[in-house]
N, C-alpha and C. Protein backbone atom coordinates (compact mmCIF):
# COMPACT_ATOMS: atom_id res chain seq x y z
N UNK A 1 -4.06 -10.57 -1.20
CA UNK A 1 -4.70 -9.97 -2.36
C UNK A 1 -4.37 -8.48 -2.46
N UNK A 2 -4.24 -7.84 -1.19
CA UNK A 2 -4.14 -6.64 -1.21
C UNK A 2 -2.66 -5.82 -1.83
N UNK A 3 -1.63 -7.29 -1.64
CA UNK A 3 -0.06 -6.92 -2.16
C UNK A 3 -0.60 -6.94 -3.68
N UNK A 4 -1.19 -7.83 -4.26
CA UNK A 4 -1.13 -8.06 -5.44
C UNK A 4 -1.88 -6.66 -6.16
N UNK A 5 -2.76 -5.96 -5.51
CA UNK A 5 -3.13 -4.89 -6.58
C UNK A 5 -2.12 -3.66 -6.24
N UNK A 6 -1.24 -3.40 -5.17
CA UNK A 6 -0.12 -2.44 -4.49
C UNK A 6 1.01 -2.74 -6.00
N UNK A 7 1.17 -3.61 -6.60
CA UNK A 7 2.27 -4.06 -7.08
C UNK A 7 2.10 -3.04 -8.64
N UNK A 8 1.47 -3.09 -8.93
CA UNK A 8 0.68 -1.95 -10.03
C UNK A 8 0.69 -0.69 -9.84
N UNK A 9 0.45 -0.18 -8.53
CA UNK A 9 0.41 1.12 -8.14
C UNK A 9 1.85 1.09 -7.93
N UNK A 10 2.63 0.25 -7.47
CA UNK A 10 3.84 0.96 -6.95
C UNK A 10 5.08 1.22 -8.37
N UNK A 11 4.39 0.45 -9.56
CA UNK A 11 5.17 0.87 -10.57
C UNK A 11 4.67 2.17 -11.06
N UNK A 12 3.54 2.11 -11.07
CA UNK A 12 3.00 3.65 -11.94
C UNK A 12 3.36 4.64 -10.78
N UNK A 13 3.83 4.38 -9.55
CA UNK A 13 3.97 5.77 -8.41
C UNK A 13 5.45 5.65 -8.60
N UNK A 14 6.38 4.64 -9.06
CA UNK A 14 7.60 4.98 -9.11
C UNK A 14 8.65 5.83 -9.58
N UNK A 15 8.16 6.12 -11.13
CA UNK A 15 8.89 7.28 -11.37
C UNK A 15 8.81 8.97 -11.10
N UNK A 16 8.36 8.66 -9.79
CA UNK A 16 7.59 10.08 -9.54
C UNK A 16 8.96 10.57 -8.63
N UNK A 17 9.19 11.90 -8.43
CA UNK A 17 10.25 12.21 -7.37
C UNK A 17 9.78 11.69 -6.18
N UNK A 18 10.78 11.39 -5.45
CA UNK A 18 10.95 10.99 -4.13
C UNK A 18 9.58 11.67 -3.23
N UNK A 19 9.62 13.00 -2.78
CA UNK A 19 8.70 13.79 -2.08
C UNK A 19 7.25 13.68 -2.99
N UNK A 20 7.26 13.38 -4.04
CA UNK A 20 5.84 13.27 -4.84
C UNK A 20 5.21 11.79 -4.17
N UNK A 21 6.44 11.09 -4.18
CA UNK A 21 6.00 9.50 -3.91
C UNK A 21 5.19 9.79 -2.27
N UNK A 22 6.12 10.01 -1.44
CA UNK A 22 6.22 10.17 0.31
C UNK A 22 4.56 10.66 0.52
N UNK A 23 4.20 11.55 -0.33
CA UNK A 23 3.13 12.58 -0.28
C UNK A 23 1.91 11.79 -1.14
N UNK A 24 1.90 10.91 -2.05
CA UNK A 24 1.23 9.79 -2.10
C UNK A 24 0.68 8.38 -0.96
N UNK A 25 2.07 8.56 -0.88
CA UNK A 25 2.07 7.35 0.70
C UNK A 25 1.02 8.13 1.84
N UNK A 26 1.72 9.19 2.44
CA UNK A 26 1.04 9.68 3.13
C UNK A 26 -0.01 9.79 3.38
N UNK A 27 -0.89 10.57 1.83
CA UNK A 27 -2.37 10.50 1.55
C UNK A 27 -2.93 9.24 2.14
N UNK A 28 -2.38 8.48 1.00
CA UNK A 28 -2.62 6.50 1.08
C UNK A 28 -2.90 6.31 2.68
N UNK A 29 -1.80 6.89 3.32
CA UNK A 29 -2.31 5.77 4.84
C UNK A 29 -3.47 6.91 5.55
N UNK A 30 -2.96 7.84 5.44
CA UNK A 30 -4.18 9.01 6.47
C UNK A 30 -5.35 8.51 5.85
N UNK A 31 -6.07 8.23 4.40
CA UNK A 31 -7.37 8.15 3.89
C UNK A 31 -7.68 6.19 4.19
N UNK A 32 -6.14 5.44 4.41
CA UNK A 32 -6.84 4.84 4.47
C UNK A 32 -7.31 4.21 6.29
N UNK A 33 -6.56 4.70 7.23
CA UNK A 33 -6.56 5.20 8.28
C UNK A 33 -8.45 5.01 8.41
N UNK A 34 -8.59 6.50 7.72
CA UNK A 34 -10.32 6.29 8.42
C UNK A 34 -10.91 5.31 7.68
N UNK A 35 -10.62 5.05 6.01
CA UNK A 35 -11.92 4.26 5.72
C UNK A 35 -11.74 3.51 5.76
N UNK A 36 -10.65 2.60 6.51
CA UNK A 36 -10.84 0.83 7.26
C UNK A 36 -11.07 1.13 8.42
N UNK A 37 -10.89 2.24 9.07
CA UNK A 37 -11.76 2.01 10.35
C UNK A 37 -13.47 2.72 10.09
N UNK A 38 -13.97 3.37 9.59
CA UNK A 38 -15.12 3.04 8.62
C UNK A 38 -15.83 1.81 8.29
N UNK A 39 -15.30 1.46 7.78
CA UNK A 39 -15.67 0.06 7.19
C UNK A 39 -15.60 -1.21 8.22
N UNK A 40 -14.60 -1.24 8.84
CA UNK A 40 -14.98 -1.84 10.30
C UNK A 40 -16.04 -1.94 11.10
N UNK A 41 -16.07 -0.88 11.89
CA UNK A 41 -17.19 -0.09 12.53
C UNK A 41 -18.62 -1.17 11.35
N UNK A 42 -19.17 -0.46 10.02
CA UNK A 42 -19.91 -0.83 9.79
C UNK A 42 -20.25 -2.24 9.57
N UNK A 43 -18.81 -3.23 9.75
CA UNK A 43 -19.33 -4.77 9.17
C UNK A 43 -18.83 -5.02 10.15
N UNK A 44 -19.07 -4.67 11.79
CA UNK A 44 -18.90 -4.97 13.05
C UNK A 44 -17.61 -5.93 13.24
N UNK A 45 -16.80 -5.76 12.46
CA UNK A 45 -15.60 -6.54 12.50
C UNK A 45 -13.90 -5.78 12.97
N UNK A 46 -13.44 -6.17 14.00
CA UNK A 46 -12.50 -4.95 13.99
C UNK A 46 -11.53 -5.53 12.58
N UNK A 47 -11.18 -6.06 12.52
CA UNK A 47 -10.05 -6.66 11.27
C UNK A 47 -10.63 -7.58 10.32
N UNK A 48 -11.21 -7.44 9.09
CA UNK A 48 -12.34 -7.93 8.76
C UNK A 48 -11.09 -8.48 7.41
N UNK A 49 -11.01 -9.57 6.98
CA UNK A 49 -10.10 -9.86 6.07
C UNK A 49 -10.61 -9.15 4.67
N UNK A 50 -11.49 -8.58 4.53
CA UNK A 50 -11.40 -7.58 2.96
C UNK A 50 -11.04 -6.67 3.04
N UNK A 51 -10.90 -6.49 4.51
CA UNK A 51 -10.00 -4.99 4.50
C UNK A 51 -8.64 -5.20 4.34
N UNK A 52 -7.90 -4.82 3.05
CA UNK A 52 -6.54 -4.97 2.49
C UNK A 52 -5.93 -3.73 2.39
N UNK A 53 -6.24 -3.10 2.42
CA UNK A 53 -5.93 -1.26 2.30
C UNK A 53 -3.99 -1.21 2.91
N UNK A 54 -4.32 -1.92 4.03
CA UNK A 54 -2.68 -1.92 4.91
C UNK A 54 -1.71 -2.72 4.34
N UNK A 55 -2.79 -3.63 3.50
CA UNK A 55 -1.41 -4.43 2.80
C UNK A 55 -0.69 -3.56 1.65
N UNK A 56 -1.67 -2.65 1.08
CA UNK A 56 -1.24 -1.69 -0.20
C UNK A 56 -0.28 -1.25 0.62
N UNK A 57 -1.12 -0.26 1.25
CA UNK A 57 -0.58 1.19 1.77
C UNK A 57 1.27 0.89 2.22
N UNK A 58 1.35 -0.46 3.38
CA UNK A 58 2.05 -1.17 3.93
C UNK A 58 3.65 -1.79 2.73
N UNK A 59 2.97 -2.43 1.56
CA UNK A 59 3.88 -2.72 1.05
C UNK A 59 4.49 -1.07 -0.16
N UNK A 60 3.62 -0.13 0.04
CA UNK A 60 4.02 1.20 -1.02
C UNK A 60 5.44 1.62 0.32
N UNK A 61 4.86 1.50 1.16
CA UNK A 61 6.14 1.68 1.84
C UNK A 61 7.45 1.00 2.22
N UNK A 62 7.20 -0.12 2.33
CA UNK A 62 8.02 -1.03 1.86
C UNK A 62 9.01 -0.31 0.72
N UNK A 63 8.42 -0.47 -0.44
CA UNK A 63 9.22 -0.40 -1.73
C UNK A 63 9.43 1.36 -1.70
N UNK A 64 9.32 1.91 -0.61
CA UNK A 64 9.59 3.34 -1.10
C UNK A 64 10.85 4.06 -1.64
N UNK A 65 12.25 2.92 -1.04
CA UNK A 65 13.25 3.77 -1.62
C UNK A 65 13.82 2.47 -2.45
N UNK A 66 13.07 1.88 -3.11
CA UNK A 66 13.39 0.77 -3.70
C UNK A 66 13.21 0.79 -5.26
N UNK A 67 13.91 0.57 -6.33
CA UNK A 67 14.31 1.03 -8.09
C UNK A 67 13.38 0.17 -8.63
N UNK A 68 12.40 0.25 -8.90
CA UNK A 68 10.83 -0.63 -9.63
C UNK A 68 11.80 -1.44 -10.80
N UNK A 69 12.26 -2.23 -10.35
CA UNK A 69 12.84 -3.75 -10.72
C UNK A 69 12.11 -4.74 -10.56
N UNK A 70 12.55 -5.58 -11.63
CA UNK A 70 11.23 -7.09 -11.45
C UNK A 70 11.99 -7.77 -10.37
N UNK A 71 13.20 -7.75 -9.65
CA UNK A 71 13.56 -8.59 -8.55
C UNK A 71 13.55 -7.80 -7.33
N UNK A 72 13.54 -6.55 -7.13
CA UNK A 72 12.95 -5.86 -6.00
C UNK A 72 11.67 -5.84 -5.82
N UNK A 73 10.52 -5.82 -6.84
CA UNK A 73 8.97 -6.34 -6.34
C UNK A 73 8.81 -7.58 -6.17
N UNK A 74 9.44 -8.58 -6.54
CA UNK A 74 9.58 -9.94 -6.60
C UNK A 74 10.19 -10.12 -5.17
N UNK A 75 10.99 -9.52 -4.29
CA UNK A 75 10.96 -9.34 -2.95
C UNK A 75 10.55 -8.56 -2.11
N UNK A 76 9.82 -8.01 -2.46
CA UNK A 76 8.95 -6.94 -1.85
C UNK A 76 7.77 -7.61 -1.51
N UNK A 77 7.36 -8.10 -2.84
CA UNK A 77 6.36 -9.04 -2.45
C UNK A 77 6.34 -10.25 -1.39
N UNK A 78 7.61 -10.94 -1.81
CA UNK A 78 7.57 -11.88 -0.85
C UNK A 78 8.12 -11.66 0.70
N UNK A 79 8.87 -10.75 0.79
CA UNK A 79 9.00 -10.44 2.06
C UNK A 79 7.84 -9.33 3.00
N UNK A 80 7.40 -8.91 2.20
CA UNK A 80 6.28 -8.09 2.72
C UNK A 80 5.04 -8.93 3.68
C-alpha cells in the first residue's frame, strides 16, 4: 500500500533538480526514521504492518535517478 501512494509523490518530486529531489529524500527518511519508530514504540509493535513510510521513502529512492515514465514506475513498482 505504501508503494502505491510513493507512486504520486514520486511524479510530482520528479521534475525537481536532482539535489532538490536528494534533499526531499533525505528529509523523507530522517522524519520518517523517528516517526515509525514513534509509532512503534506506541502500538508496542516493532514492525507493525501500517507502518509503510519505508515502502515510500524506500521506493522514492529507488526511482531517484530514474525519468518519471509510465514503464520505469511500472518497474519500480514491481521490482521494488
Amino acid at each position: 500500500a505504501g508503494t502505491l501512494v510513493a507512486v504520486p509523490l514520486f511524479l510530482l518530486l520528479a521534475p525537481l533538480p536532482l539535489a532538490a529531489y536528494a534533499g526531499v529524500l533525505l528529509a523523507a527518511i530522517a522524519v520518517g526514521i523517528w516517526a515509525c519508530g514513534a509509532s512503534a514504540r506506541k502500538l508496542g509493535v516493532h514492525d507493525h504492518g501500517g507502518i509503510v513510510w519505508d515502502e515510500i521513502a524506500g521506493f522514492l529512492l529507488a526511482m531517484l535517478l530514474m525519468a518519471p515514465t509510465l514503464a520505469n514506475v511500472v518497474a519500480g513498482f514491481l521490482l521494488f
